[in-house]
Protein backbone atom coordinates (compact mmCIF):
# COMPACT_ATOMS: atom_id res chain seq x y z
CA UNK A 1 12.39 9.31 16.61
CA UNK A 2 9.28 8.61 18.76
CA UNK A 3 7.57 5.59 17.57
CA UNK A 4 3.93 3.90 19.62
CA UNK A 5 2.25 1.17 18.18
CA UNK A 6 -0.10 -1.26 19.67
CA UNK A 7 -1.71 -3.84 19.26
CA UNK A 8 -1.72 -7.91 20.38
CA UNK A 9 0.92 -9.66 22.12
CA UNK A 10 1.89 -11.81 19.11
CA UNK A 11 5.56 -11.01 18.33
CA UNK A 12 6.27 -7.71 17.02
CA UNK A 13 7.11 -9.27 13.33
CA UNK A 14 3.92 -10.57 12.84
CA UNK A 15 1.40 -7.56 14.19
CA UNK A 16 0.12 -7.06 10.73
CA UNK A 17 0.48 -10.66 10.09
CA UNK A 18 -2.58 -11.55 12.29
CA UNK A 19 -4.81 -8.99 9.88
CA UNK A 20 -4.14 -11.21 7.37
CA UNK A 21 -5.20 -13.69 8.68
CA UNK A 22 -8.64 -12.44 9.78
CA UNK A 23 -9.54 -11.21 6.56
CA UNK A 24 -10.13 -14.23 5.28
CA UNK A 25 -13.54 -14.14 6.13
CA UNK A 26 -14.30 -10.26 5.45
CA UNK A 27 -12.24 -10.83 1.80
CA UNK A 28 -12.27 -14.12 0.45
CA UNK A 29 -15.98 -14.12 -0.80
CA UNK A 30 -15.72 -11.19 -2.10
CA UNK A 31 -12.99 -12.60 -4.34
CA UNK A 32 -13.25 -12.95 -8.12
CA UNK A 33 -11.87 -16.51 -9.31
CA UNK A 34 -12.83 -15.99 -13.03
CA UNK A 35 -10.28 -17.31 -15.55
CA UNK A 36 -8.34 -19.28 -12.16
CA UNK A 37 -4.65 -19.58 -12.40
CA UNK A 38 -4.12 -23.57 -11.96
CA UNK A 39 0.14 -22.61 -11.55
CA UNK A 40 0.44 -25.69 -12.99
CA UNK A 41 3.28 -26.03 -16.01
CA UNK A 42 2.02 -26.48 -19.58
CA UNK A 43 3.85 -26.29 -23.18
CA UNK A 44 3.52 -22.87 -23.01
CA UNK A 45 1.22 -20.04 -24.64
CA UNK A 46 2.21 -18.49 -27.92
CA UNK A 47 1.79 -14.85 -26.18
CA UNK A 48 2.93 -14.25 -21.84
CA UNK A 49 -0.62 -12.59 -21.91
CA UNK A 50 -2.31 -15.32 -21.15
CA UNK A 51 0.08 -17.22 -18.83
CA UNK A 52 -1.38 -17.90 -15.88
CA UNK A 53 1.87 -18.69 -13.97
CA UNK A 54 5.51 -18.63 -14.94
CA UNK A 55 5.79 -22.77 -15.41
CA UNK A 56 2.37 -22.19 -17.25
CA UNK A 57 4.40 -20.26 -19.90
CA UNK A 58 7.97 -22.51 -20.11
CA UNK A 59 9.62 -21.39 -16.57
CA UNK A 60 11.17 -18.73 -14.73
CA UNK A 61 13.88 -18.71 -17.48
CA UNK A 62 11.67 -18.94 -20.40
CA UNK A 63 10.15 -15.63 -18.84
CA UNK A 64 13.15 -14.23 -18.12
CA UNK A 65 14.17 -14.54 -21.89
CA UNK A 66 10.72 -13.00 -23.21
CA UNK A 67 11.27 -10.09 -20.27
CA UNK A 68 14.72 -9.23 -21.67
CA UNK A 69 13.46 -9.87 -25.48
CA UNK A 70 10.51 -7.12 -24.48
CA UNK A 71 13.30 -5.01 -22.92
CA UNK A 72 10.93 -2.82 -20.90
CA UNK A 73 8.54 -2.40 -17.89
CA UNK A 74 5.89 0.43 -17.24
CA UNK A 75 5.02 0.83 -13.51
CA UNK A 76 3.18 3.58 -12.14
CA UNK A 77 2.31 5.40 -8.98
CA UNK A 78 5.64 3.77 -7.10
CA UNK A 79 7.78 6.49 -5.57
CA UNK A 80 11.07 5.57 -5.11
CA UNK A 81 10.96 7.05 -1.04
CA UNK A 82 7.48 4.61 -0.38
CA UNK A 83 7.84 1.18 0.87
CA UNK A 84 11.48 0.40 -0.30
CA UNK A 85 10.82 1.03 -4.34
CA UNK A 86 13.70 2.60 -4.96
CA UNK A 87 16.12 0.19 -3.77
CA UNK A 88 13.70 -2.87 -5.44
CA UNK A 89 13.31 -0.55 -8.98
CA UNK A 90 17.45 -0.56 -9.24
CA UNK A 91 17.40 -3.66 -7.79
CA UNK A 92 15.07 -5.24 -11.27
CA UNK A 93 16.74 -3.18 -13.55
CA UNK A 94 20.36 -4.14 -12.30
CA UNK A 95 19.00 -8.34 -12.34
CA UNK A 96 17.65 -7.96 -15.11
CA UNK A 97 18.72 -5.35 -17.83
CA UNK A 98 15.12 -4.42 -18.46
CA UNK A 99 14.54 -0.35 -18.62
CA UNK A 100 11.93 0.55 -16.30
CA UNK A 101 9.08 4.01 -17.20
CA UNK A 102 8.20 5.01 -13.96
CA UNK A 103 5.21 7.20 -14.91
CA UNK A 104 3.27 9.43 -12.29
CA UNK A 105 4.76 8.17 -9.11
CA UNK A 106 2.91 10.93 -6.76
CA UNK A 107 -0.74 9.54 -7.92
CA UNK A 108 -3.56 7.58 -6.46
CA UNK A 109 -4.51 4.49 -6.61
CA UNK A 110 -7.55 5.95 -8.34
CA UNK A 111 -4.66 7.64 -11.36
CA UNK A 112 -3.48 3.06 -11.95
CA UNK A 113 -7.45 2.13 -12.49
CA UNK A 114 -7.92 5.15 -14.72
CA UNK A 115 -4.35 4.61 -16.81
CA UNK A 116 -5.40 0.95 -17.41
CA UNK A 117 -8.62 2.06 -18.87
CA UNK A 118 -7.35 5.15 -20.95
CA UNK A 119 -4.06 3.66 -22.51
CA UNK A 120 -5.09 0.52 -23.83
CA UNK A 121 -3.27 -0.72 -27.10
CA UNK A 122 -0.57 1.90 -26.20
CA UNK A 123 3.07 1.33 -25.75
CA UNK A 124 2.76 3.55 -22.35
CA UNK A 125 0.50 1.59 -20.98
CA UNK A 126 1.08 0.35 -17.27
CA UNK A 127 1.98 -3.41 -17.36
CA UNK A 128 1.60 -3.83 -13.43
CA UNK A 129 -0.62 -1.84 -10.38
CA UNK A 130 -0.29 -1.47 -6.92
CA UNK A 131 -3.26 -0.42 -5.33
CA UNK A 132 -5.12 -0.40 -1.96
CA UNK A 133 -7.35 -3.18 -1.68
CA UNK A 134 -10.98 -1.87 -2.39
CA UNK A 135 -9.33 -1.06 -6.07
CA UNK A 136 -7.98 -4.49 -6.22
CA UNK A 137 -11.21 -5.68 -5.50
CA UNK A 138 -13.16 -3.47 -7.88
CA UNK A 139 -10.70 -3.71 -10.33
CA UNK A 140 -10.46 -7.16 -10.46
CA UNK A 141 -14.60 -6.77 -10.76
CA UNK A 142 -14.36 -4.99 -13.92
CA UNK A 143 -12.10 -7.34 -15.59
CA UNK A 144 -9.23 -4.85 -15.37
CA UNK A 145 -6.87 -7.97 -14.48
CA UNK A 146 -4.96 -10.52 -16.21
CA UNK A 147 -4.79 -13.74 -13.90
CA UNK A 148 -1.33 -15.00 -12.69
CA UNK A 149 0.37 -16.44 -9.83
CA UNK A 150 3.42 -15.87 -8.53
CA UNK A 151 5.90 -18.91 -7.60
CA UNK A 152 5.46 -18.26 -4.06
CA UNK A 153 1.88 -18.28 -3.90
CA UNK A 154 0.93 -20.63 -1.36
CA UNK A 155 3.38 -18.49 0.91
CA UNK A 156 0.22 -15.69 0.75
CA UNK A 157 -2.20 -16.30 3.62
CA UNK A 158 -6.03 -17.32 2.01
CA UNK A 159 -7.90 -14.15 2.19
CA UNK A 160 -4.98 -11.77 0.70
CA UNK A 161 -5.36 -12.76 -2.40
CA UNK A 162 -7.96 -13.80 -4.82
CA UNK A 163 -8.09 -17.35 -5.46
CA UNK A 164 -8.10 -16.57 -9.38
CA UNK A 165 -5.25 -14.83 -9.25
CA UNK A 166 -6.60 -11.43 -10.02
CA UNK A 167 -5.05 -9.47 -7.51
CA UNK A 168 -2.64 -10.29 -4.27
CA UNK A 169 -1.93 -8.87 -1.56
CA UNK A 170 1.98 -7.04 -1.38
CA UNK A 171 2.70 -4.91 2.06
CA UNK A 172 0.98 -3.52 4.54
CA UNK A 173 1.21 -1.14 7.63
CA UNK A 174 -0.64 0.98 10.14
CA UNK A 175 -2.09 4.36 9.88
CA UNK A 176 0.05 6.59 11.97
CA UNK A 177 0.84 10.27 12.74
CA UNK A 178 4.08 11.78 11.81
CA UNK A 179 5.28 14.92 13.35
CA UNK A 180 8.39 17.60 13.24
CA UNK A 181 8.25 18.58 17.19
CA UNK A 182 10.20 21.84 16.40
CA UNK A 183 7.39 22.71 13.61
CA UNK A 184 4.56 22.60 16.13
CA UNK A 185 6.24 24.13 19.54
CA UNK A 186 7.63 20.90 20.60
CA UNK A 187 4.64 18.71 21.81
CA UNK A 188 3.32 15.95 18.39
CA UNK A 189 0.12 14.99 18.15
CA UNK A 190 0.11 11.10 19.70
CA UNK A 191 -3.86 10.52 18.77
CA UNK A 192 -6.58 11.31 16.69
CA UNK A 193 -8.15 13.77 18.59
CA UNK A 194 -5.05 15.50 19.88
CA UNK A 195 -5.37 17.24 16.31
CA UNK A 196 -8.15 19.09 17.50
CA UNK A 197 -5.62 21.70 18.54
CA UNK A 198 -5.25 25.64 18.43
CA UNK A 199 -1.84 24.93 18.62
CA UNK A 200 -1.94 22.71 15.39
CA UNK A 201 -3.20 25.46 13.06
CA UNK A 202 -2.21 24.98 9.44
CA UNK A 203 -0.06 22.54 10.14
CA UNK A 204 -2.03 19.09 9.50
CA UNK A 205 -1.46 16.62 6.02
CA UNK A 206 -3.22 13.60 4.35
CA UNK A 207 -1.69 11.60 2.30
CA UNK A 208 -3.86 12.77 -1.38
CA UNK A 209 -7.46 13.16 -1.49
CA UNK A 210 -9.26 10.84 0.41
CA UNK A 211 -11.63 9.84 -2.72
CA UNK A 212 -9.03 8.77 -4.80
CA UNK A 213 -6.15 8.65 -2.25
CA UNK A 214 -6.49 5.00 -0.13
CA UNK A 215 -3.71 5.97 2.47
CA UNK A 216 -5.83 9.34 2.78
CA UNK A 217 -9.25 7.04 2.70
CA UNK A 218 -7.93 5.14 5.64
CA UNK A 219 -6.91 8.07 7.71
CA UNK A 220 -10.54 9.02 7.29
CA UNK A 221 -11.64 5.90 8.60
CA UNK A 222 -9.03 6.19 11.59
CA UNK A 223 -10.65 9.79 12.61
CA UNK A 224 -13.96 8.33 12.21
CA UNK A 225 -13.08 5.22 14.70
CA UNK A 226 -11.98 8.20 16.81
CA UNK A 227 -14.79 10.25 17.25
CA UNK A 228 -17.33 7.20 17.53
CA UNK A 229 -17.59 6.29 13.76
CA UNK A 230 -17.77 2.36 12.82
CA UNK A 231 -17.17 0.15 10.07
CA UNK A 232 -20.47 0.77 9.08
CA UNK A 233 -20.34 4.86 9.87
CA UNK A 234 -17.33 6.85 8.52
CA UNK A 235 -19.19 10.11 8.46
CA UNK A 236 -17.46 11.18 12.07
CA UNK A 237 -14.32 11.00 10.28
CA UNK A 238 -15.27 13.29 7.44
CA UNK A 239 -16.61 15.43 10.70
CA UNK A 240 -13.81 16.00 11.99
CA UNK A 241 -11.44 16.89 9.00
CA UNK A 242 -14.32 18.65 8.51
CA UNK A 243 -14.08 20.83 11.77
CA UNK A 244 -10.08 20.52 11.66
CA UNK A 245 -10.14 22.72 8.02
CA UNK A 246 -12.67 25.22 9.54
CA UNK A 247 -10.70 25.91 12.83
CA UNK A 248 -7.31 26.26 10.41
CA UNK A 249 -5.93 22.86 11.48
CA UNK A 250 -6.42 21.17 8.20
CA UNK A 251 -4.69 22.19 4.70
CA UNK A 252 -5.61 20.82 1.31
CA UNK A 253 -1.50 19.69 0.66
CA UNK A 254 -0.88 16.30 -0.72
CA UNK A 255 1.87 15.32 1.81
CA UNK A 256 5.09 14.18 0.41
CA UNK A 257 8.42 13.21 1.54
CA UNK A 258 9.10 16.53 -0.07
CA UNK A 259 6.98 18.62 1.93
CA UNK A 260 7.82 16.92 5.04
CA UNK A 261 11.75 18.01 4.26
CA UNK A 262 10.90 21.38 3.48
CA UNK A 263 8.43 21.79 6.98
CA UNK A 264 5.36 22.87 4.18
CA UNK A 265 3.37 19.63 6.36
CA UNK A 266 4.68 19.29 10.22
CA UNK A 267 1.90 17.10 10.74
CA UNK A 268 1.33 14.20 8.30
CA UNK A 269 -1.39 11.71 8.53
CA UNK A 270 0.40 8.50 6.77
CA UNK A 271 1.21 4.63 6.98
CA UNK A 272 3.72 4.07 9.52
CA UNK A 273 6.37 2.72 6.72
CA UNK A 274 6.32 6.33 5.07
CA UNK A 275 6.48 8.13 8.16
CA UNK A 276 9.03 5.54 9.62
CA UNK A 277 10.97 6.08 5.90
CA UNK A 278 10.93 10.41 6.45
CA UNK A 279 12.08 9.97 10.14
CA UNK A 280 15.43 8.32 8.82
CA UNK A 281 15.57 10.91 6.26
CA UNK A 282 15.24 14.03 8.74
CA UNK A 283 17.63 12.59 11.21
CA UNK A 284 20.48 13.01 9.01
CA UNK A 285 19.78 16.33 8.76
CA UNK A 286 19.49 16.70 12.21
CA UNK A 287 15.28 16.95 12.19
CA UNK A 288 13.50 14.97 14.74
CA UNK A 289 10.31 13.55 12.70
CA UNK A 290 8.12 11.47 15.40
CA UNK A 291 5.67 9.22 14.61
CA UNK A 292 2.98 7.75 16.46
CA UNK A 293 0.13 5.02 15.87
CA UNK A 294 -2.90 6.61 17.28
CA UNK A 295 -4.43 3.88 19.67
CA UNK A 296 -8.28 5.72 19.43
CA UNK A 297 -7.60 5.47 15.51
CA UNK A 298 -6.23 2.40 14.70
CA UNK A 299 -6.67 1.09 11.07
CA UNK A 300 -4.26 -1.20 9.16
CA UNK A 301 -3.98 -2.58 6.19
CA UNK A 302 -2.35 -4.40 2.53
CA UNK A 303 -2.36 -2.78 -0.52
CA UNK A 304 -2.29 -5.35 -3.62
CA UNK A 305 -0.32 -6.35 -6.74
CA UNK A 306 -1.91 -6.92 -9.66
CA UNK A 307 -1.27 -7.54 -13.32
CA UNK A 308 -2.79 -5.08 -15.89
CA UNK A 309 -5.21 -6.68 -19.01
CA UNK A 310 -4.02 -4.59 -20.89
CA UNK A 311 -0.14 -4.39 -20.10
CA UNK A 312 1.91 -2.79 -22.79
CA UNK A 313 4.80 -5.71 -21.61
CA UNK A 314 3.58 -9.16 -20.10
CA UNK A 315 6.42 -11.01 -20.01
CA UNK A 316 8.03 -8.36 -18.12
CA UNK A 317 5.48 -7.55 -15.77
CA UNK A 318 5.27 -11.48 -14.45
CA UNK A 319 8.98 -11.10 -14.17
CA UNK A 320 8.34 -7.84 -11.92
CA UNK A 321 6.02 -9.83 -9.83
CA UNK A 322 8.12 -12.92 -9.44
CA UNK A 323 10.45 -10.39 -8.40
CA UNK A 324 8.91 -8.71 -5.91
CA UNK A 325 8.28 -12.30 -4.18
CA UNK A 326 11.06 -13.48 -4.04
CA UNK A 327 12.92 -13.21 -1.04
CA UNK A 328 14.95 -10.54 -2.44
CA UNK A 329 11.78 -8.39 -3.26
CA UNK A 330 9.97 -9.26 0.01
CA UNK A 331 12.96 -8.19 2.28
CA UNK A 332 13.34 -5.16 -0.25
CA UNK A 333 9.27 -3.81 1.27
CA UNK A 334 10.89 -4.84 5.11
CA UNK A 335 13.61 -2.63 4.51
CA UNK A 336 11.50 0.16 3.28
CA UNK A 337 9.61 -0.46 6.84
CA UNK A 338 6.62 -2.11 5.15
CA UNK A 339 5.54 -6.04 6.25
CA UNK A 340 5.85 -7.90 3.16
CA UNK A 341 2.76 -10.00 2.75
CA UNK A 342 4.89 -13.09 3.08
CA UNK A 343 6.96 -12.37 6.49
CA UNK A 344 5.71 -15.57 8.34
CA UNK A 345 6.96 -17.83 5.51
CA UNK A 346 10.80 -15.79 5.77
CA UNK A 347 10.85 -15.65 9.35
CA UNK A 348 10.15 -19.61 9.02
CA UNK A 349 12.97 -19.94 6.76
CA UNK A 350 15.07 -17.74 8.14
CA UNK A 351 15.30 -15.90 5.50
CA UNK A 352 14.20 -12.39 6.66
CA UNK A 353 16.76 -9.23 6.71
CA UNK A 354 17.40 -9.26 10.08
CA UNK A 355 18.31 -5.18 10.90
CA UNK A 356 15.60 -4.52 8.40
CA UNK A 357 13.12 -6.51 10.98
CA UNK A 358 14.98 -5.13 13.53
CA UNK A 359 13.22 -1.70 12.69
CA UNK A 360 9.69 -2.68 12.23
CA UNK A 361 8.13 -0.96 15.13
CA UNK A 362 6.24 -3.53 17.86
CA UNK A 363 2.57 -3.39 17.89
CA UNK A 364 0.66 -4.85 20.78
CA UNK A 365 -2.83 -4.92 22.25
CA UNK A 366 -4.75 -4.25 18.73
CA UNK A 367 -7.95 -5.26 17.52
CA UNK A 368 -7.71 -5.57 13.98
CA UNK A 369 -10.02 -3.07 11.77
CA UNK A 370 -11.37 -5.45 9.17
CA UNK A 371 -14.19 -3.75 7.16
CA UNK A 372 -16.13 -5.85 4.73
CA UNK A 373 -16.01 -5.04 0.80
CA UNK A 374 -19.68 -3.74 0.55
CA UNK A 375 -18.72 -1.41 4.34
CA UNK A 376 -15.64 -0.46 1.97
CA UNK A 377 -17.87 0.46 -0.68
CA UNK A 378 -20.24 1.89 1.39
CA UNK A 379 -17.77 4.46 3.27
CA UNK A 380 -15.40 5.19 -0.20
CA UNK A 381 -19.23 6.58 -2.08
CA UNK A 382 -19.49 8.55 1.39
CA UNK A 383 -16.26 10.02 0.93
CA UNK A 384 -16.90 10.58 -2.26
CA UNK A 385 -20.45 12.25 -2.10
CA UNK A 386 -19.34 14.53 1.03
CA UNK A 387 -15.26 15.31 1.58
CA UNK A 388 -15.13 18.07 -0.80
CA UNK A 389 -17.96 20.23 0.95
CA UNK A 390 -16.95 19.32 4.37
CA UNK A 391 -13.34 20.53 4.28
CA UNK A 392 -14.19 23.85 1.46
């Protein structure tokens, strides 16, 4: 495995760290603090619906006992190969006794926002989301959110999360290119515009569709930064997928770690952590899957956690989310080759998985991409309005 990231000279655990930090100006107006979680402790509401924080409704045991009393937890859009999920979903289950419904792990962030509103009242109903951060945000706009915050919240830097506790922010990576060498004649792609290749033809993946698909949204905006395209101007992005899909480069796949095994996508678009997560895959089968950051596209970012308004199990999904940061769940994302949200605070403590950190790829001499919400919401109704009829 070929891996080339870079980006500042920061240490190489904390290269996404340092976007974190600098979106607290780009995110934290934008955040909605309606119905603010105060964390503080309380005697406790009748219903875990409306607890704000776990000492809010009795402590972390009191929760626990109304988790196991519910018995179950509905995620969706979390497959078990992205991030570390698989390892964290057993991980719950085997804590806690609670069944987990995994329901449509392949979807889009787009598929959570349209389950919360189309299942309300039913038992199916997703209790927690994961999403890329424009859905957090609009989500959390359209009161899709119930407010909560986890134990560990002051451990998430100011500007990844909102202050309410609508939404915070989970794991994040880089957009990168992942390649089988013996797919594509034995030279990978190691930038954006070294897809502009005869040699490439029908051999180049996104992640989804880029209108509903935020991994495929961002690899947009990476093309776009490489072909002189802005925060304020992903339309050279669109361009060029554009011009890819007419000279046969481009195919309309949804990439998964499924068509990477099988060869169906040699050349996959992708956060590093997935493409990092299929490299360790294919090398026990003997496959060589390289992966590069693209330094003329370089766009990182968080997705978020959030709890839904309308979960079908409340108690349990508060449990799920104290899980996930706790030091358990957080080195659970680093060992799935994501950087948990809260890395400073275990690398403080000493707490971090050390071989897990061990594998998170240095990143040196970046600049970070930080696009405001209304740029965000600018470029995702440009995607909208013109993908489709530039790659037909």
């Amino acid at each position: 495995m070929h891996t080339t990231l870079r980006s500042t000279t920061r240490p190489r655990a904390w290269g996404l760290a340092l976007v974190a930090g600098a979106l607290v100006m780009s995110v934290a107006a934008c955040s909605s603090s309606t119905g603010a979680a105060t964390g503080s402790g309380g005697s406790g509401p009748a219903d875990w619906k409306t607890a704000n924080s776990a000492a809010a409704g009795g402590g972390l045991d009191a929760l626990v006992a109304a988790a196991k009393k519910e018995g179950t937890l509905n995620v969706i859009t979390l497959p078990r190969d992205w991030a570390g999920y698989g390892a964290l979903l057993d991980g719950f289950h085997a804590k806690y006794g609670i069944t987990i419904n995994s329901e449509n792990p392949d979807g889009s962030s787009g598929d959570e926002i349209n389950a919360v509103k189309s299942t309300k009242g039913q038992p199916t109903a997703p209790d927690t989301l994961d999403v890329g951060l424009s859905y957090a945000l609009s989500g959390a706009q359209d009161g899709l959110y119930a407010p909560y915050k986890v134990a560990t919240w002051d451990n998430i830097p100011v500007g990844q999360k909102d202050e309410g506790g609508l939404w915070w922010s989970d794991y994040g990576g880089y957009i990168s290119i992942g390649c089988n060498a013996a797919k594509v004649g034995g030279t990978c792609p190691k930038t954006i515009k070294d897809l502009d290749n005869p040699a490439y033809a029908g051999k180049v993946a996104l992640n989804g569709d880029p209108t509903s698909a935020n991994a495929a949204f961002q690899a947009v905006w990476a093309a776009s930064l490489a072909n002189g395209g802005s925060a304020t101007n992903i339309q050279p992005g669109i361009d060029f997928f554009g011009k890819l899909k007419k000279d046969g480069a481009f195919i309309p796949v949804k990439a998964t770690a499924a068509t990477v095994q099988s060869g169906e996508t040699p050349i996959v678009l992708d956060w590093d952590y997935l493409n990092l997560a299929n490299a360790a895959k294919l090398k026990t089968q003997g496959v060589t899957w390289e992966v590069n950051v693209p330094t003329d596209g370089l766009v990182s970012g968080y997705y978020a956690q959030a709890i839904s308004i309308n979960a079908a199990h409340p108690a349990a999904a508060r449990l799920w989310e104290e899980y996930l940061y706790s030091t358990e769940g957080q080195n659970g994302w680093l060992k799935g080759y994501g950087r948990p949200i809260e890395l400073d605070a275990l690398a403080k403590a000493g707490t971090a998985d050390k071989a897990a950190l061990a594998l998170v790829p240095a990143v040196t001499d970046a600049k970070p991409f930080l696009p405001t919400q209304d740029q965000t919401t600018a470029a995702k109704a440009v995607v909208t309005q013109k993908w489709a009829n530039a790659v037909k």
